[in-house]
N, C-alpha and C. Protein backbone atom coordinates (compact mmCIF):
# COMPACT_ATOMS: atom_id res chain seq x y z
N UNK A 1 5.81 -71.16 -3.22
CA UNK A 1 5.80 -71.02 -1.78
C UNK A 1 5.01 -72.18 -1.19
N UNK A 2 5.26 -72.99 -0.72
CA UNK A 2 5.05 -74.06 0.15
C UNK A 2 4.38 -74.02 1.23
N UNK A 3 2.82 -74.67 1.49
CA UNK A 3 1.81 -74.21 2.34
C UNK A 3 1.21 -72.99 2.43
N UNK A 4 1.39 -72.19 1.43
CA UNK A 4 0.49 -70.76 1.17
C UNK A 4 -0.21 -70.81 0.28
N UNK A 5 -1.43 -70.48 0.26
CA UNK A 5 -2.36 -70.19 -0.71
C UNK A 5 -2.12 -69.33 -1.36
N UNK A 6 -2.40 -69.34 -2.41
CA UNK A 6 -2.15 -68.26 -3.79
C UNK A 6 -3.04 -67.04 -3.37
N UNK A 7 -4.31 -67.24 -2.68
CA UNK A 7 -4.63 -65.96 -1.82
C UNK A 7 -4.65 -65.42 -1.07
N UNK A 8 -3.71 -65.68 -0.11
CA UNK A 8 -3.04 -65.60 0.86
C UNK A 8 -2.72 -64.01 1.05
N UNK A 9 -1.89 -63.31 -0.31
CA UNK A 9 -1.24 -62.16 -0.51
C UNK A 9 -2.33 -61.45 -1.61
N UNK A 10 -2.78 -61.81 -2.00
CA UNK A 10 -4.46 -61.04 -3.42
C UNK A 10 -4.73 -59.91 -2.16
N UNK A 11 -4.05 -58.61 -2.92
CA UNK A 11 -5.02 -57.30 -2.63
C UNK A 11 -4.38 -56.64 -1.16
N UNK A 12 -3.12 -57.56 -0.99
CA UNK A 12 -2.52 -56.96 0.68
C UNK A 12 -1.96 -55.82 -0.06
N UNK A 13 -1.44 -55.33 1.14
CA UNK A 13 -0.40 -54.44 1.10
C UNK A 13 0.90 -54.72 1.53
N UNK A 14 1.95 -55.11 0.74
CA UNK A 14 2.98 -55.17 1.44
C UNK A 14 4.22 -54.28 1.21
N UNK A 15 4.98 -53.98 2.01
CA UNK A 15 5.90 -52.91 1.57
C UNK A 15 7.54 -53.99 1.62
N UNK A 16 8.50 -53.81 0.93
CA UNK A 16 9.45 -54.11 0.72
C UNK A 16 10.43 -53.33 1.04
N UNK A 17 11.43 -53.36 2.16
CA UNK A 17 12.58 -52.84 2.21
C UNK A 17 13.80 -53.06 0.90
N UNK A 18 14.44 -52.92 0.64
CA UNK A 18 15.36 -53.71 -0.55
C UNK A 18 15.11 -53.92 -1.32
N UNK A 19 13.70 -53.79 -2.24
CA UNK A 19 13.44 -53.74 -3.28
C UNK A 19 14.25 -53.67 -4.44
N UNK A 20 15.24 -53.10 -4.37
CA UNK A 20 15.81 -52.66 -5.84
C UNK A 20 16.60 -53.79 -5.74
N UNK A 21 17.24 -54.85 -4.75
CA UNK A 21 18.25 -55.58 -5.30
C UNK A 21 17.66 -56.92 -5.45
N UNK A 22 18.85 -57.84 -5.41
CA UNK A 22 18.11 -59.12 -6.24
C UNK A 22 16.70 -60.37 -5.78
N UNK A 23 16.96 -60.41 -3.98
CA UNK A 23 15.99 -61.01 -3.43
C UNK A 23 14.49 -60.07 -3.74
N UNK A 24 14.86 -58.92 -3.26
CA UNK A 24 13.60 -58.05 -2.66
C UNK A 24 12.94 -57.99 -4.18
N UNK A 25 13.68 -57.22 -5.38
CA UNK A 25 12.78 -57.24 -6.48
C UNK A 25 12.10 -58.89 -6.75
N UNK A 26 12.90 -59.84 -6.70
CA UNK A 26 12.48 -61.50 -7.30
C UNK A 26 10.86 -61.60 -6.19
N UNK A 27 11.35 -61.39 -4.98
CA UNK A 27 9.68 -61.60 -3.60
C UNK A 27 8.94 -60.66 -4.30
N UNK A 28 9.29 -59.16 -5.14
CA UNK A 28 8.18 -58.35 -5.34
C UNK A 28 7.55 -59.05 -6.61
N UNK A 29 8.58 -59.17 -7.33
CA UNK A 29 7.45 -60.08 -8.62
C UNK A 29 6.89 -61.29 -8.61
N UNK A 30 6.88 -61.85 -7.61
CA UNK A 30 6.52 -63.32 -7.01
C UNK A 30 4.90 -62.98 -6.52
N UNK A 31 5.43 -62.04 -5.33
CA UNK A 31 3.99 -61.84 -4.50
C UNK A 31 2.99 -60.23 -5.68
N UNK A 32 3.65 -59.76 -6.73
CA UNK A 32 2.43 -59.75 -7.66
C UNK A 32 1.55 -60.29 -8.59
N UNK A 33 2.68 -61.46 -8.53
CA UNK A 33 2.12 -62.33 -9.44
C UNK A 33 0.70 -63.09 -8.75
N UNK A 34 0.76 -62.85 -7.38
CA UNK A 34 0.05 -63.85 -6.52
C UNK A 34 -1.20 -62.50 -6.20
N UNK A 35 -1.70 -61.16 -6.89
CA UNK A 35 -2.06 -60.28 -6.43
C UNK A 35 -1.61 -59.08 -5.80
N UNK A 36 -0.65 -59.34 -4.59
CA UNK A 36 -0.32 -58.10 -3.70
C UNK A 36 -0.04 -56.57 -4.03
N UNK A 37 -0.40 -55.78 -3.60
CA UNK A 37 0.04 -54.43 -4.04
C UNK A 37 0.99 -54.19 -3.62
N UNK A 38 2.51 -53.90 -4.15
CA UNK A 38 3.51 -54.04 -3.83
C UNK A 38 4.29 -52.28 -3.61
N UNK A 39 4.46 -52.33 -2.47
CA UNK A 39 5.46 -50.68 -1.75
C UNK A 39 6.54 -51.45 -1.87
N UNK A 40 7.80 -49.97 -2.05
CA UNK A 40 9.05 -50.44 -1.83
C UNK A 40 9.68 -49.26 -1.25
N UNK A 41 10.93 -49.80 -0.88
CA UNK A 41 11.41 -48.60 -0.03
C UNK A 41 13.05 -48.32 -0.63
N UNK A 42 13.52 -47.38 -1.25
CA UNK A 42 14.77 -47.23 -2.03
C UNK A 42 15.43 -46.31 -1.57
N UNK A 43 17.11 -46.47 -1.22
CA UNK A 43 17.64 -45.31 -0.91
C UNK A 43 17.85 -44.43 -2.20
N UNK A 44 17.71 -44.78 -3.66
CA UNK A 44 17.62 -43.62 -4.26
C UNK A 44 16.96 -44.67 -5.70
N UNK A 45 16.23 -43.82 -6.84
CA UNK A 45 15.55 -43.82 -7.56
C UNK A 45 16.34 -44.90 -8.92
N UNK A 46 17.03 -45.71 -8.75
CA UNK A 46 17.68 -46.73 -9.63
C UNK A 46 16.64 -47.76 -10.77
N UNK A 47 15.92 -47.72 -10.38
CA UNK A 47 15.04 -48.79 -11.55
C UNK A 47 13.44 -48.05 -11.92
N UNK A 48 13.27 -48.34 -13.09
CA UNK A 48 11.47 -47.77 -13.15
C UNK A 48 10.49 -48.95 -12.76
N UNK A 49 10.26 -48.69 -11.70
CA UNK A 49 9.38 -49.62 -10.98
C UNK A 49 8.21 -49.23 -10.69
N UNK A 50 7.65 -48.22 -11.66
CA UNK A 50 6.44 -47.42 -11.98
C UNK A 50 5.72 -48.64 -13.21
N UNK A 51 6.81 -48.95 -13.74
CA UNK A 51 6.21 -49.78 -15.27
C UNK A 51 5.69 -51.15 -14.62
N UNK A 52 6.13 -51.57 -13.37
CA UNK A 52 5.23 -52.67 -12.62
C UNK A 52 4.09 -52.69 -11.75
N UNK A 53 4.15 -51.37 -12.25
CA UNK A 53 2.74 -51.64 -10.83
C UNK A 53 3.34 -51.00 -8.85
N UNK A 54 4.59 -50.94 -9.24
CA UNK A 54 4.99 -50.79 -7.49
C UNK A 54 4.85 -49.30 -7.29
N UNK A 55 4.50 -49.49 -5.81
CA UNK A 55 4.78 -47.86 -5.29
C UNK A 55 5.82 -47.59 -4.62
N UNK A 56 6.86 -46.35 -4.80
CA UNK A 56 8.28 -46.33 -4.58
C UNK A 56 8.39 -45.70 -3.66
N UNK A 57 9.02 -45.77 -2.07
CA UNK A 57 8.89 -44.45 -1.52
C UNK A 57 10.69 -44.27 -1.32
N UNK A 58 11.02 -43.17 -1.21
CA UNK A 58 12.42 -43.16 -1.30
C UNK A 58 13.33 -42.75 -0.40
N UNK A 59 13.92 -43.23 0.87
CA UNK A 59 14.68 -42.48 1.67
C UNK A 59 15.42 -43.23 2.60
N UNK A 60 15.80 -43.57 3.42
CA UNK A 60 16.90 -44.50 4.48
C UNK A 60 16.23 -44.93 5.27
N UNK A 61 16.16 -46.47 5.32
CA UNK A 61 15.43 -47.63 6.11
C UNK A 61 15.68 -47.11 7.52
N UNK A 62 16.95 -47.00 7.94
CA UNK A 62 17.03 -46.31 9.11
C UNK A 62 16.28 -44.72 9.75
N UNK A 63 15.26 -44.19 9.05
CA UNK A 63 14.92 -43.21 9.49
C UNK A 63 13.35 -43.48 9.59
N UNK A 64 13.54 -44.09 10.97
CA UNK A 64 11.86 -44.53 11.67
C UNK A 64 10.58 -43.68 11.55
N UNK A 65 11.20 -42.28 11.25
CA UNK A 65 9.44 -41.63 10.83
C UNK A 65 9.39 -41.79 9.67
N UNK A 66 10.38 -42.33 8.76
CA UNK A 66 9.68 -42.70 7.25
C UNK A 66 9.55 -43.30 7.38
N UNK A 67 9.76 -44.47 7.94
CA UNK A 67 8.96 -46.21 7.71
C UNK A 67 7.51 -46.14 8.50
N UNK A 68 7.66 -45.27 9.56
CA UNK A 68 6.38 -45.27 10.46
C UNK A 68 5.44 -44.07 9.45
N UNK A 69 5.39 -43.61 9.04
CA UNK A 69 4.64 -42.82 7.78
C UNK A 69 4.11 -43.73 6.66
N UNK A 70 5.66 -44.48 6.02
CA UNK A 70 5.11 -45.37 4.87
C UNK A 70 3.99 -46.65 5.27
N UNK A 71 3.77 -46.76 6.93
CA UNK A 71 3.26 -47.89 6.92
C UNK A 71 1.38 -47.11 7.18
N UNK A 72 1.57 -46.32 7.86
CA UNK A 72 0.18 -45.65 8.30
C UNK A 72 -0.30 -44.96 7.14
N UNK A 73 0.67 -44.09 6.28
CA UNK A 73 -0.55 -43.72 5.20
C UNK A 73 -0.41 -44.53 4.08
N UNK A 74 -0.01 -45.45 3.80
CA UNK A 74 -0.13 -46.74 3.24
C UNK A 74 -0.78 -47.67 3.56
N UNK A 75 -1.24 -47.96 4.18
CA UNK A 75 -2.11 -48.86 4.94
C UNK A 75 -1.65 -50.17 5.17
N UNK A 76 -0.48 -50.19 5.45
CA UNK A 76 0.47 -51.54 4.68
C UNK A 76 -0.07 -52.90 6.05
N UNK A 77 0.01 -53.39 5.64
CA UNK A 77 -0.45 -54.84 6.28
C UNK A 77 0.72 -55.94 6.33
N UNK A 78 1.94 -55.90 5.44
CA UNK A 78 2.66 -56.98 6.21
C UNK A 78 4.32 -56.10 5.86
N UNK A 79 4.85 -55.97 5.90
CA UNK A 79 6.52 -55.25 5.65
C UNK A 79 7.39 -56.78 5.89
N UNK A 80 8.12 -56.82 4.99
CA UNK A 80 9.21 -58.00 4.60
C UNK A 80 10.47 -57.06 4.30
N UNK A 81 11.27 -57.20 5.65
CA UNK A 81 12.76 -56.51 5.30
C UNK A 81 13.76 -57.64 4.31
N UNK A 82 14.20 -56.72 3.08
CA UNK A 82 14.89 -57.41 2.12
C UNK A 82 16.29 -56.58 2.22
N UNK A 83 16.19 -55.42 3.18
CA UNK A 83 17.67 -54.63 2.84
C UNK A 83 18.92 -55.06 3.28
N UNK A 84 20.22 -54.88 2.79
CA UNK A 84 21.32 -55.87 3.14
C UNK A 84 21.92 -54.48 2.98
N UNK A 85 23.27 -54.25 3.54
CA UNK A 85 24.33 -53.70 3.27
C UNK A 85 25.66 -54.43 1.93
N UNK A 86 25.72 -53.29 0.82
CA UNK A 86 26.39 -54.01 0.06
C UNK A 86 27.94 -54.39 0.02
N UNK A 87 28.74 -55.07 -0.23
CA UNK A 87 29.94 -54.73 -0.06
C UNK A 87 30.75 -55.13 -1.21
């Protein structure tokens, strides 16, 4: 990443929309590698992403009291939407 400090992300919180597919997981193992505590957000339970370190929460990006939940009792500090519609 170009002009970011490697501590930049050490110890945030960030939550990931899209996690399970190919951008969102590649940014989640990027920015742990760099520290971050990594949330993700999945419409259903497809990968063990327990064995990395991530915290999974599971339900439809579109349903604003779960994202507004995952961010307040998470304490999340930056959210990076990775979700795409597949086709």
């Amino acid at each position: 990443m170009i002009g970011i400090s490697n501590n930049m992300f050490k110890e945030k919180k960030i939550l990931i929309t899209g996690i399970s597919g190919f951008l969102g997981s590649s940014l989640a193992s990027r920015l742990a590698e760099l520290g971050a505590d990594i949330y993700g957000i999945v419409r259903e339970q497809v990968c063990d992403f327990a064995n990395r370190g991530y915290k999974i929460i599971t339900g439809d990006i579109q349903d604003i009291a779960l994202i507004r939940r995952a961010i307040v009792e998470n304490e999340i500090e930056i959210c990076l939407h990775m979700a795409a519609i597949a086709t």
